[in-house]
C-alpha atoms as a PDB file:
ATOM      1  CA  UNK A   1     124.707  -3.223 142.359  1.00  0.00           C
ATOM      2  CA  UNK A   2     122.992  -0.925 144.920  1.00  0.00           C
ATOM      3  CA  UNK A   3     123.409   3.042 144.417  1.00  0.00           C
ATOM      4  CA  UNK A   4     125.278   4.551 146.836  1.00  0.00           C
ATOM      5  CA  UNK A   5     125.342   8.037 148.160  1.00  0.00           C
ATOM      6  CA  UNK A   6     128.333   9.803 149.927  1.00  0.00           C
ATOM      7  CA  UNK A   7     127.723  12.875 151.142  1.00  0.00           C
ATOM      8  CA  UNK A   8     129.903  15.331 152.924  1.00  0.00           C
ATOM      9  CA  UNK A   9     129.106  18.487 154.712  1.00  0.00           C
ATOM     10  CA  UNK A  10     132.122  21.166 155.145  1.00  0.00           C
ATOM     11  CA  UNK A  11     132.288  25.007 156.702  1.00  0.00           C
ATOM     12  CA  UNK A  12     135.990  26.682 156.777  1.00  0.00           C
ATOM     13  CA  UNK A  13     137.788  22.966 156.768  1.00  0.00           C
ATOM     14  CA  UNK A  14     139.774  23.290 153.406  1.00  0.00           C
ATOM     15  CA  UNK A  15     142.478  21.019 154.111  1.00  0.00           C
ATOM     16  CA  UNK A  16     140.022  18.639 155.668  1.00  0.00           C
ATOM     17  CA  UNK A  17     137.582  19.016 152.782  1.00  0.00           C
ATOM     18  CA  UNK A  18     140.662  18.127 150.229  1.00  0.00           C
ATOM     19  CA  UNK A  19     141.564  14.745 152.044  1.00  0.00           C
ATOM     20  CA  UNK A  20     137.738  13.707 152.636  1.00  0.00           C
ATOM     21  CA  UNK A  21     136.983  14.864 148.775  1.00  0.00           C
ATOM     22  CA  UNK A  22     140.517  12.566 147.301  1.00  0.00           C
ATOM     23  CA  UNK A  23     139.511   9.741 149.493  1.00  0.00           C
ATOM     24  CA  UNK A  24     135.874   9.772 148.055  1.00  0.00           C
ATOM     25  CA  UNK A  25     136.651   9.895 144.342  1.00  0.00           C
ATOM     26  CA  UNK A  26     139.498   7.416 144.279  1.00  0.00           C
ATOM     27  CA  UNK A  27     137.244   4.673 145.179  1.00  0.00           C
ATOM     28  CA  UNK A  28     136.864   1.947 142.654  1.00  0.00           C
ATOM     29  CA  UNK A  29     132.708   1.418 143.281  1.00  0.00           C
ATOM     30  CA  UNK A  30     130.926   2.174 140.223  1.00  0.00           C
ATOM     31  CA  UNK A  31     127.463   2.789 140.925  1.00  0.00           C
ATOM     32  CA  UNK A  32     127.883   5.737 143.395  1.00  0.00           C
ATOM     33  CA  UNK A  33     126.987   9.466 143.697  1.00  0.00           C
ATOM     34  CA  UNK A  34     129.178  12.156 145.906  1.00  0.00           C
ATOM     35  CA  UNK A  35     127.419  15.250 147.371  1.00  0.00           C
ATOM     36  CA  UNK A  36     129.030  17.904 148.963  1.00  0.00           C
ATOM     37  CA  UNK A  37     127.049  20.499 150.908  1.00  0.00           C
ATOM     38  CA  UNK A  38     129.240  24.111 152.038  1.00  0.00           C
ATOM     39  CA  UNK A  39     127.858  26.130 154.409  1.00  0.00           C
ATOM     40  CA  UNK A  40     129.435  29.583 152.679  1.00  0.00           C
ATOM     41  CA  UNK A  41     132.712  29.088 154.097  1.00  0.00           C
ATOM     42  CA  UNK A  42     134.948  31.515 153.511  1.00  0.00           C
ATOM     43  CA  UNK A  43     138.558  29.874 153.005  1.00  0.00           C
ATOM     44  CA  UNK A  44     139.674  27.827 150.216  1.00  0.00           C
ATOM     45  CA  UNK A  45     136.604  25.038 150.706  1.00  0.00           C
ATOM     46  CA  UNK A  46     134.949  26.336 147.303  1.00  0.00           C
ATOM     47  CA  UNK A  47     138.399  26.466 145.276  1.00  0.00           C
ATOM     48  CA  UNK A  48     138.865  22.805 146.518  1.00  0.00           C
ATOM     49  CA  UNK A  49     135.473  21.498 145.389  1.00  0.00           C
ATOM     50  CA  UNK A  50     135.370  23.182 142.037  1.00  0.00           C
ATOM     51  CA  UNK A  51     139.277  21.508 141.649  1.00  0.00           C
ATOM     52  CA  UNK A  52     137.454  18.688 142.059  1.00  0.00           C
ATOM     53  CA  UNK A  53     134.165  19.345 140.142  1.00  0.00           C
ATOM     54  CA  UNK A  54     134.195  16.962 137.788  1.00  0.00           C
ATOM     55  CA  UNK A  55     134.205  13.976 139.990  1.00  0.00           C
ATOM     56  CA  UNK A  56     131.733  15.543 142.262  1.00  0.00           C
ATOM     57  CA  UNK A  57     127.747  14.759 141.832  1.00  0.00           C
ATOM     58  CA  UNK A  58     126.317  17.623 143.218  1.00  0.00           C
ATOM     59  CA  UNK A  59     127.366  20.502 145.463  1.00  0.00           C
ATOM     60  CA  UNK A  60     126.345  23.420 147.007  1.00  0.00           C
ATOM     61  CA  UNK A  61     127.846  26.246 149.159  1.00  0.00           C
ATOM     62  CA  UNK A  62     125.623  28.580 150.926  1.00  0.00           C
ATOM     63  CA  UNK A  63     124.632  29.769 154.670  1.00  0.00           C
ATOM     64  CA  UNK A  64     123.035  26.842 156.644  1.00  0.00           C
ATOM     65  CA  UNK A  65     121.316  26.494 160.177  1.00  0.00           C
ATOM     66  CA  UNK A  66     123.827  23.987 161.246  1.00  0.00           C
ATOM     67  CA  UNK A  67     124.857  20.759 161.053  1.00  0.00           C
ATOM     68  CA  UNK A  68     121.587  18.985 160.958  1.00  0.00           C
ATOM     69  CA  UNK A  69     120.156  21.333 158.478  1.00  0.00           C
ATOM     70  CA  UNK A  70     123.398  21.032 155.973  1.00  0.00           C
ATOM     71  CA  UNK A  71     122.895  17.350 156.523  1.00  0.00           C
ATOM     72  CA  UNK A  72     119.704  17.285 155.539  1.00  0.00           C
ATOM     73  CA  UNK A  73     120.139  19.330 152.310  1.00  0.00           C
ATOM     74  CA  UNK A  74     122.163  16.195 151.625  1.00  0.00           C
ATOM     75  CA  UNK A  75     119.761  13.704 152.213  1.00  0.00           C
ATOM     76  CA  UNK A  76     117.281  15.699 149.851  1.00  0.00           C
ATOM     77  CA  UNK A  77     119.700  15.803 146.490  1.00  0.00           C
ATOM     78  CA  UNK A  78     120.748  12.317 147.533  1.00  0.00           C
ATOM     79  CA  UNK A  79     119.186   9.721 144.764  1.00  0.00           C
ATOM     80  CA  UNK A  80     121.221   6.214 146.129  1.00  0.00           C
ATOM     81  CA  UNK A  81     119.499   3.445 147.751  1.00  0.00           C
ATOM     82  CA  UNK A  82     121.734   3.721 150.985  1.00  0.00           C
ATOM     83  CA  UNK A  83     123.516   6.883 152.332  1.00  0.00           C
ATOM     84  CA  UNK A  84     126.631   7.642 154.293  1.00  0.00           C
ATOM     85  CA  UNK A  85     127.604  11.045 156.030  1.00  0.00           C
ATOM     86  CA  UNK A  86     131.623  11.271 155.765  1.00  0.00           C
ATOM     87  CA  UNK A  87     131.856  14.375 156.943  1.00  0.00           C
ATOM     88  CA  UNK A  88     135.030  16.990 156.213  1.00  0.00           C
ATOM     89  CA  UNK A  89     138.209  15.741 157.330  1.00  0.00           C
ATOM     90  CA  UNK A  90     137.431  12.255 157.505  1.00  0.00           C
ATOM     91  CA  UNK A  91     137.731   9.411 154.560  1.00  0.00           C
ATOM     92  CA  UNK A  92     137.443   5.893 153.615  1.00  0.00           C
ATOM     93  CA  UNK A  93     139.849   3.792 155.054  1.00  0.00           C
ATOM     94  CA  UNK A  94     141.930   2.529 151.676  1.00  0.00           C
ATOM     95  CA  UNK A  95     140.644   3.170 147.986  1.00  0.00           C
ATOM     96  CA  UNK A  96     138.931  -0.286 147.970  1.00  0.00           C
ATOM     97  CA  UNK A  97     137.054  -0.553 151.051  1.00  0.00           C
ATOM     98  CA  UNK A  98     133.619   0.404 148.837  1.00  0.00           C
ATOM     99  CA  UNK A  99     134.425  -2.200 146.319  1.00  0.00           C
ATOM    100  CA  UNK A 100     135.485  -5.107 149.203  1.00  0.00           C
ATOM    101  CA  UNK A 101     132.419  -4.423 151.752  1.00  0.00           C
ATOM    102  CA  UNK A 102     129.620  -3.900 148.510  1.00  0.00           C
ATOM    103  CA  UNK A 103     128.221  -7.558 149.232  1.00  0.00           C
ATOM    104  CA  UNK A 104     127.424  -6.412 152.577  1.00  0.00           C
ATOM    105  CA  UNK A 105     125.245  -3.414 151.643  1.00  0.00           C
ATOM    106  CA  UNK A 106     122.125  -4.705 151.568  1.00  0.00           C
ATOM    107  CA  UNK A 107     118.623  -5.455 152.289  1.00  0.00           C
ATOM    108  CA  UNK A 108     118.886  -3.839 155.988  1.00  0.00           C
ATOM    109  CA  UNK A 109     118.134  -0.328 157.074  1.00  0.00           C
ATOM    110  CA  UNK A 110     121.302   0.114 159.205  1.00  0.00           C
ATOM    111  CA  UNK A 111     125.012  -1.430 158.293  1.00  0.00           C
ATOM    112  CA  UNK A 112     127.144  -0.678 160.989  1.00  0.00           C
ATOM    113  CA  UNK A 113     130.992  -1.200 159.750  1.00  0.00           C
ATOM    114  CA  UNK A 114     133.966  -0.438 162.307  1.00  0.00           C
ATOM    115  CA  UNK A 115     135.520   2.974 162.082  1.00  0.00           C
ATOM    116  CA  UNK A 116     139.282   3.563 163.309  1.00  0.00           C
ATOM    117  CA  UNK A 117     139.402   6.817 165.716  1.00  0.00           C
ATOM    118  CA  UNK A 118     141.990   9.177 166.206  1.00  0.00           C
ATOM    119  CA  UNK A 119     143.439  12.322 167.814  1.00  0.00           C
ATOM    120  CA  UNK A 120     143.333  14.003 171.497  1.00  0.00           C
ATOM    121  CA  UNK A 121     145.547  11.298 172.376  1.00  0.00           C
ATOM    122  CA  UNK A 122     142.852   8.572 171.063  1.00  0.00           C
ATOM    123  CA  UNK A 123     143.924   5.591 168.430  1.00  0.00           C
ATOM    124  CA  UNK A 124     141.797   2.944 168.332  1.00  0.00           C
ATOM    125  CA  UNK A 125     139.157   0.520 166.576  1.00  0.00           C
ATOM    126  CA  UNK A 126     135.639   1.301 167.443  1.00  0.00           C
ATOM    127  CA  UNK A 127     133.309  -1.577 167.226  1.00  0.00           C
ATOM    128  CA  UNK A 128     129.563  -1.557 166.838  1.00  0.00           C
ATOM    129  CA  UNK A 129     127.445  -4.103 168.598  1.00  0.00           C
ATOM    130  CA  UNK A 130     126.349  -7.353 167.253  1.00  0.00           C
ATOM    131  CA  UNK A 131     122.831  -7.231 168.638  1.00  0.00           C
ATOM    132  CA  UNK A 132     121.038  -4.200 168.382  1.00  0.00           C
ATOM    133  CA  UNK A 133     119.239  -2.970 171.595  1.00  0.00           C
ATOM    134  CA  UNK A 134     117.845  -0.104 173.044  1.00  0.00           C
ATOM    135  CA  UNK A 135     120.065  -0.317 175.745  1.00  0.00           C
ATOM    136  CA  UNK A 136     122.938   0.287 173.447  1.00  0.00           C
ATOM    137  CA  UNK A 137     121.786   4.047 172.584  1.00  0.00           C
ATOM    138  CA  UNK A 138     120.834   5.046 176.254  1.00  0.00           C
ATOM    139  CA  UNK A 139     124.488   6.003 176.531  1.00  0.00           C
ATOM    140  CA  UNK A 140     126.560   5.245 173.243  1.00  0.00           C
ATOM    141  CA  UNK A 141     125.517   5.814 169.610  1.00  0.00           C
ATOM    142  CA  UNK A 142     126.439   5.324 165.835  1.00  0.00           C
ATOM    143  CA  UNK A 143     129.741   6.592 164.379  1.00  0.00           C
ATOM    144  CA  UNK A 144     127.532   8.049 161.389  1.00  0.00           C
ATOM    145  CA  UNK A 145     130.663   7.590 159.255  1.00  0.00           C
ATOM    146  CA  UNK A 146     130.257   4.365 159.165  1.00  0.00           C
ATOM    147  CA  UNK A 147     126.688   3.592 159.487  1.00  0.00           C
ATOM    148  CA  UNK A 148     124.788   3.496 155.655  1.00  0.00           C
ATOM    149  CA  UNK A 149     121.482   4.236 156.115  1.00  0.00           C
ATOM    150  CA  UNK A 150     118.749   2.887 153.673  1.00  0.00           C
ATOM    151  CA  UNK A 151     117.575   6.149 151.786  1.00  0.00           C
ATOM    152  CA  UNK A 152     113.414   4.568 152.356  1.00  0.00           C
ATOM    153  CA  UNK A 153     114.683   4.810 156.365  1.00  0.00           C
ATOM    154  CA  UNK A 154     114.530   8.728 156.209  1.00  0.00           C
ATOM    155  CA  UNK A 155     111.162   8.721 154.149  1.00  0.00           C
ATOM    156  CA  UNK A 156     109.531   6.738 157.542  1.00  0.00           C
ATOM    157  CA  UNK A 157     111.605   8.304 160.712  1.00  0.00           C
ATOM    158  CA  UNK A 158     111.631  11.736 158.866  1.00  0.00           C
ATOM    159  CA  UNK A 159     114.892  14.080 158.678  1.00  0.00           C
ATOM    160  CA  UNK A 160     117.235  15.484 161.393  1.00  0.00           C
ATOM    161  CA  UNK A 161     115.358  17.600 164.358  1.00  0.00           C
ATOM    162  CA  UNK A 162     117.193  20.925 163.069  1.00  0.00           C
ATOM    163  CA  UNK A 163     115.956  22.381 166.877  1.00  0.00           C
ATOM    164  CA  UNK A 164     118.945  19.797 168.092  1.00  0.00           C
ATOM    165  CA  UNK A 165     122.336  20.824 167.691  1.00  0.00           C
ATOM    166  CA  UNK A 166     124.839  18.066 168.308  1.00  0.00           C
ATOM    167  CA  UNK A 167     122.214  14.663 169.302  1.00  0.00           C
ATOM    168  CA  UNK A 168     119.742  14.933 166.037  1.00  0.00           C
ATOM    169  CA  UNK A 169     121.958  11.629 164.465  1.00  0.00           C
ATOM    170  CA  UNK A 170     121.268  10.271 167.345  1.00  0.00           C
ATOM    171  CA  UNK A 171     117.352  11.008 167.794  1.00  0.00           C
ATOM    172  CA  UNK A 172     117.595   9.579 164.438  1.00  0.00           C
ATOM    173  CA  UNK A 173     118.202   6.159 165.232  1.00  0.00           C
ATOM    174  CA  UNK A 174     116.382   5.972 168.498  1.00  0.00           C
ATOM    175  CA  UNK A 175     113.463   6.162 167.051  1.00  0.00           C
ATOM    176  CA  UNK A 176     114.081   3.992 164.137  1.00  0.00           C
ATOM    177  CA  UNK A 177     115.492   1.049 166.839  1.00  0.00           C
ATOM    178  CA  UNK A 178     112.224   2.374 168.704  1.00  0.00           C
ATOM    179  CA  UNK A 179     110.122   1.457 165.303  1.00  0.00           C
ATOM    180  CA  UNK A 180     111.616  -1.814 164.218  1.00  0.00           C
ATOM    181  CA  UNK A 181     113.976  -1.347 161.609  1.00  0.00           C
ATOM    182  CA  UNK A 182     116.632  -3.763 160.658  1.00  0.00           C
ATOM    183  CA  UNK A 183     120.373  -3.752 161.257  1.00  0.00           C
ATOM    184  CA  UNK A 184     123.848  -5.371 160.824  1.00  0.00           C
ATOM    185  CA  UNK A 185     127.162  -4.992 162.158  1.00  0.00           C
ATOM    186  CA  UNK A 186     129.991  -5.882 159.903  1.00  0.00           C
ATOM    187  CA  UNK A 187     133.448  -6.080 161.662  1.00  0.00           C
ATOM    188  CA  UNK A 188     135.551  -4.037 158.785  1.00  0.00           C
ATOM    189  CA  UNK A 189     136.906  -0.781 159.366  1.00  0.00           C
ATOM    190  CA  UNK A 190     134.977   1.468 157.035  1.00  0.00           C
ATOM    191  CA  UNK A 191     136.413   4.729 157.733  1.00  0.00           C
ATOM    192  CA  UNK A 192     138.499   7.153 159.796  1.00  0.00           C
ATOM    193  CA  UNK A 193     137.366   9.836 162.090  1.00  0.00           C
ATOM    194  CA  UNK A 194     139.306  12.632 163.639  1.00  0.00           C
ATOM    195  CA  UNK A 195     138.257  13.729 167.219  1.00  0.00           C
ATOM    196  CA  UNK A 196     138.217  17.268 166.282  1.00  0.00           C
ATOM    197  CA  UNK A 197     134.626  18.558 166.434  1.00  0.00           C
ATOM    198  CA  UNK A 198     132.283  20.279 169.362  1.00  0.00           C
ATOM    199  CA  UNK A 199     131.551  16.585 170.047  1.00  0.00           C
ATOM    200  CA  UNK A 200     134.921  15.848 171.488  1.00  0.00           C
ATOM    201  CA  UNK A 201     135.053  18.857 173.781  1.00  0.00           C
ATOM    202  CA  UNK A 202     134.044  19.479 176.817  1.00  0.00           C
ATOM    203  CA  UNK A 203     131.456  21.760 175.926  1.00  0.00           C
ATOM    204  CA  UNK A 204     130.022  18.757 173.587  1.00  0.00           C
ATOM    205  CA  UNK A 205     130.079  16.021 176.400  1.00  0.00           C
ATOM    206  CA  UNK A 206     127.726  18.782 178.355  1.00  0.00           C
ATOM    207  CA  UNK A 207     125.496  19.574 175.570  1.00  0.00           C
ATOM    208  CA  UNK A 208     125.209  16.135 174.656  1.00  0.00           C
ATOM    209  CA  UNK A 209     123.993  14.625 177.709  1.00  0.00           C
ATOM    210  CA  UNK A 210     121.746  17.800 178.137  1.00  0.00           C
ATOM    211  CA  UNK A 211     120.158  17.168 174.443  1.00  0.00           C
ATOM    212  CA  UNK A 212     120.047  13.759 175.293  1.00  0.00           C
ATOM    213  CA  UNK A 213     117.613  13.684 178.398  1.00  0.00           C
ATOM    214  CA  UNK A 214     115.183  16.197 176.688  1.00  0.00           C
ATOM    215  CA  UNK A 215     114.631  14.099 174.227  1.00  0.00           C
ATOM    216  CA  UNK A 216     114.297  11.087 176.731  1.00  0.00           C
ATOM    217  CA  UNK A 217     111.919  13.201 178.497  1.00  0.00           C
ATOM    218  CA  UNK A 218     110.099  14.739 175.557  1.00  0.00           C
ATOM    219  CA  UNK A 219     109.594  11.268 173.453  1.00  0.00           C
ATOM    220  CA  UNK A 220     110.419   8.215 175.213  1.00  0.00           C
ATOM    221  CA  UNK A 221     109.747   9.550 179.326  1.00  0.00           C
ATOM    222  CA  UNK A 222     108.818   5.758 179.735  1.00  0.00           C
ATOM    223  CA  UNK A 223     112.250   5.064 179.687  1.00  0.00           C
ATOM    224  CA  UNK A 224     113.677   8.015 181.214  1.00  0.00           C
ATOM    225  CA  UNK A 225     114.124   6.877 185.000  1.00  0.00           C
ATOM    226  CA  UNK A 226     115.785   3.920 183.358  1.00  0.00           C
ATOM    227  CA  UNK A 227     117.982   5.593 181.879  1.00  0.00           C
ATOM    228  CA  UNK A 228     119.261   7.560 185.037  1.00  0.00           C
ATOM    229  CA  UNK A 229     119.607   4.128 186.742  1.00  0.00           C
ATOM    230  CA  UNK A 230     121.882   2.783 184.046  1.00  0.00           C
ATOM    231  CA  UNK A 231     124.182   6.119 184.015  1.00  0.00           C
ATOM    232  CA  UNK A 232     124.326   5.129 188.063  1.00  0.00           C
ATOM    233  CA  UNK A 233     125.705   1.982 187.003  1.00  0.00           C
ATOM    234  CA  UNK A 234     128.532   3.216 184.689  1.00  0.00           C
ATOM    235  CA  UNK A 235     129.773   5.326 187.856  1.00  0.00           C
ATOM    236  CA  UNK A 236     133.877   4.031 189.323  1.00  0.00           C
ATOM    237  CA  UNK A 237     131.828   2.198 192.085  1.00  0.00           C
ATOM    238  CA  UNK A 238     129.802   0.466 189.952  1.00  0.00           C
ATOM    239  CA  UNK A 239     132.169  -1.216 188.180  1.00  0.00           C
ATOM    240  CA  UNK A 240     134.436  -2.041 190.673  1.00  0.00           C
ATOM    241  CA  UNK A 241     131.532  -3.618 192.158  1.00  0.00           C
ATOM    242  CA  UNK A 242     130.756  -5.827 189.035  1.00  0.00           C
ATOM    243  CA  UNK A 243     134.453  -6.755 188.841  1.00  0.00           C
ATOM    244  CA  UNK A 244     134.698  -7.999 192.369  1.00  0.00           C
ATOM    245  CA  UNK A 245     131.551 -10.293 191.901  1.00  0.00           C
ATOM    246  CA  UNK A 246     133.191 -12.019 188.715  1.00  0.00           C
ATOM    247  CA  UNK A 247     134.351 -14.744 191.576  1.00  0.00           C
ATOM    248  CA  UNK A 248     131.624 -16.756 193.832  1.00  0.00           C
ATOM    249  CA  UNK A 249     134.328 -15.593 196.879  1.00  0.00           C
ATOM    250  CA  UNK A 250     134.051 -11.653 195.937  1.00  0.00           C
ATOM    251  CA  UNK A 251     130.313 -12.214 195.571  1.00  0.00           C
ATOM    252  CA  UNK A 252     130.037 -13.809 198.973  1.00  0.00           C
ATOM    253  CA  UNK A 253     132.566 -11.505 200.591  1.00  0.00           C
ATOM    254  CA  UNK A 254     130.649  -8.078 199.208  1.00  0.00           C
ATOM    255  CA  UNK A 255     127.015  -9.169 200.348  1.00  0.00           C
ATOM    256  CA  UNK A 256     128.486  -9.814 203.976  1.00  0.00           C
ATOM    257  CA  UNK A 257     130.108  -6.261 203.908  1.00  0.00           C
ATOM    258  CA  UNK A 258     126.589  -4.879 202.457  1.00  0.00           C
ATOM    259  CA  UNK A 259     124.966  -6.625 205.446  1.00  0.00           C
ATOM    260  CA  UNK A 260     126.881  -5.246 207.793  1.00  0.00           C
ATOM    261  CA  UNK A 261     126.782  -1.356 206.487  1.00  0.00           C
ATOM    262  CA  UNK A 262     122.563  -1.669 205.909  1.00  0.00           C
ATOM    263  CA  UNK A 263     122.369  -2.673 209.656  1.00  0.00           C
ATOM    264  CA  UNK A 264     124.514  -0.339 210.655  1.00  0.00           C
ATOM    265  CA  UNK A 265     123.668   3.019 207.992  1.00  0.00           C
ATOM    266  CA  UNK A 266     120.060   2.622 206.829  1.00  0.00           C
ATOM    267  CA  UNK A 267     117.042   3.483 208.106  1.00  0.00           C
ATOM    268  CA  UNK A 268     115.314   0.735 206.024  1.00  0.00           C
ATOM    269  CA  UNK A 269     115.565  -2.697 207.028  1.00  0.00           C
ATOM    270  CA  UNK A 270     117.566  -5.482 205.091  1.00  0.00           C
ATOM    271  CA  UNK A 271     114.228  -7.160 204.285  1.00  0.00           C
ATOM    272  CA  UNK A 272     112.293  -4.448 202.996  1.00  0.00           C
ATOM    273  CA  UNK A 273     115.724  -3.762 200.850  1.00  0.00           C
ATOM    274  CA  UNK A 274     116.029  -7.428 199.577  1.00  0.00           C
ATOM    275  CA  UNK A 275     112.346  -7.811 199.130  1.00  0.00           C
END
């Protein structure tokens, strides 16, 4: 039986911190370890954890530089062979799952279970892919709480980029696609997640994508101008486009239409755009 550490990182989120903290303990897997890291919040977060003290591993509650740098406080107490992030106010999705998906956890440096979302008018199952490509993180990325990581994966890729403030997770597994490592999807919801946090605002989407291209440019600028083409493709028109040329007549019918408006609108001529 493989060691397991759960670790969850909490600032002001009592309430959330109590449901995360009673779904972590009343799991039935032995061989496990729970970490909590507090970034000196100053509700009820401490009274909860101490309530829960004795079931708790190791814990900590002091200032941090963020996200990424209370996660990795985490990944530095944490002793299991693979590691989870459930962060506060989300939780396992019964008191078995751990015990039911063990067999699973193993041998690969990414498990990817399913993870139910909700809130902001969202309920649904999110799936990760079967195949893992590099095409898949271009626009999308893990649910962390539901991704174990093998511990031996952070000791080659190296910690969260603290300088990031909402893509570092996702940096994270770029580069260890971009170096090889091994992965498989398991199609068992794992955990829940509440849409809740700066990455389901507004302000996240923008930050996101901003985060996201300086790191495409910084570290993988081979693939940046791919990567602008494929956001092209998930435009409206785009996919309306893809739809209609699901049938040999919608396929035929578009390329006379695109005939007509390249003679008629470009400046370029249809050979030079074909060829």
């Amino acid at each position: 039986m493989l060691k397991l550490s759960i670790i969850t990182i909490n600032y002001n989120n009592a309430s959330g911190l109590q449901r995360t903290v009673e779904s972590v303990i009343s799991q039935r897997y032995s061989d496990m370890e729970y970490i909590v890291v507090d970034g000196d919040s100053t509700d009820d977060s401490v009274s909860v954890i101490k309530k829960h003290e004795s079931s708790i591993d190791k814990w900590v509650s002091e200032k941090d530089n963020g996200i990424y740098n209370a996660l990795n406080k985490g990944i530095q107490m944490a002793t299991g062979d693979y590691l989870l992030f459930l962060n506060s106010g989300d939780h396992f999705y019964d008191s078995d799952i751990l015990y039911k998906i063990q067999h699973h956890i193993r041998e690969r440096d990414l498990i990817a279970f399913d993870i139910h979302m909700l809130g902001l008018g969202h309920d649904f199952i999110h799936k990760h892919p079967d195949e893992l490509l590099f095409s898949f993180l271009f626009e999308e990325t893990f649910a962390h709480q539901s991704v174990f990581i093998k511990r031996s994966l952070f000791d080659k890729i190296g910690l969260y980029d603290e300088n990031l403030k909402i893509v570092a997770d996702w940096k994270f597994f770029i580069h260890a696609v971009a170096s090889g490592c091994s992965y498989k999807s398991v199609h068992e919801v794992l955990t829940v997640f509440y849409f809740d946090g700066i990455s389901s605002t507004a302000e996240g989407t923008f930050l996101r994508r901003k985060e996201r291209e300086s790191v495409l440019k910084s570290e993988f600028s081979i693939f940046y101008k791919d990567y602008i083409e494929l956001r092209k493709l998930k435009m409206n028109r785009f996919k309306m486009l893809s739809e209609i040329e699901k049938t040999t007549f919608g396929k035929k019918t578009m390329s006379v239409i695109f005939r007509i408006y390249i003679l008629l609108f470009s400046k370029k001529k249809l050979e030079d755009i074909i060829n």
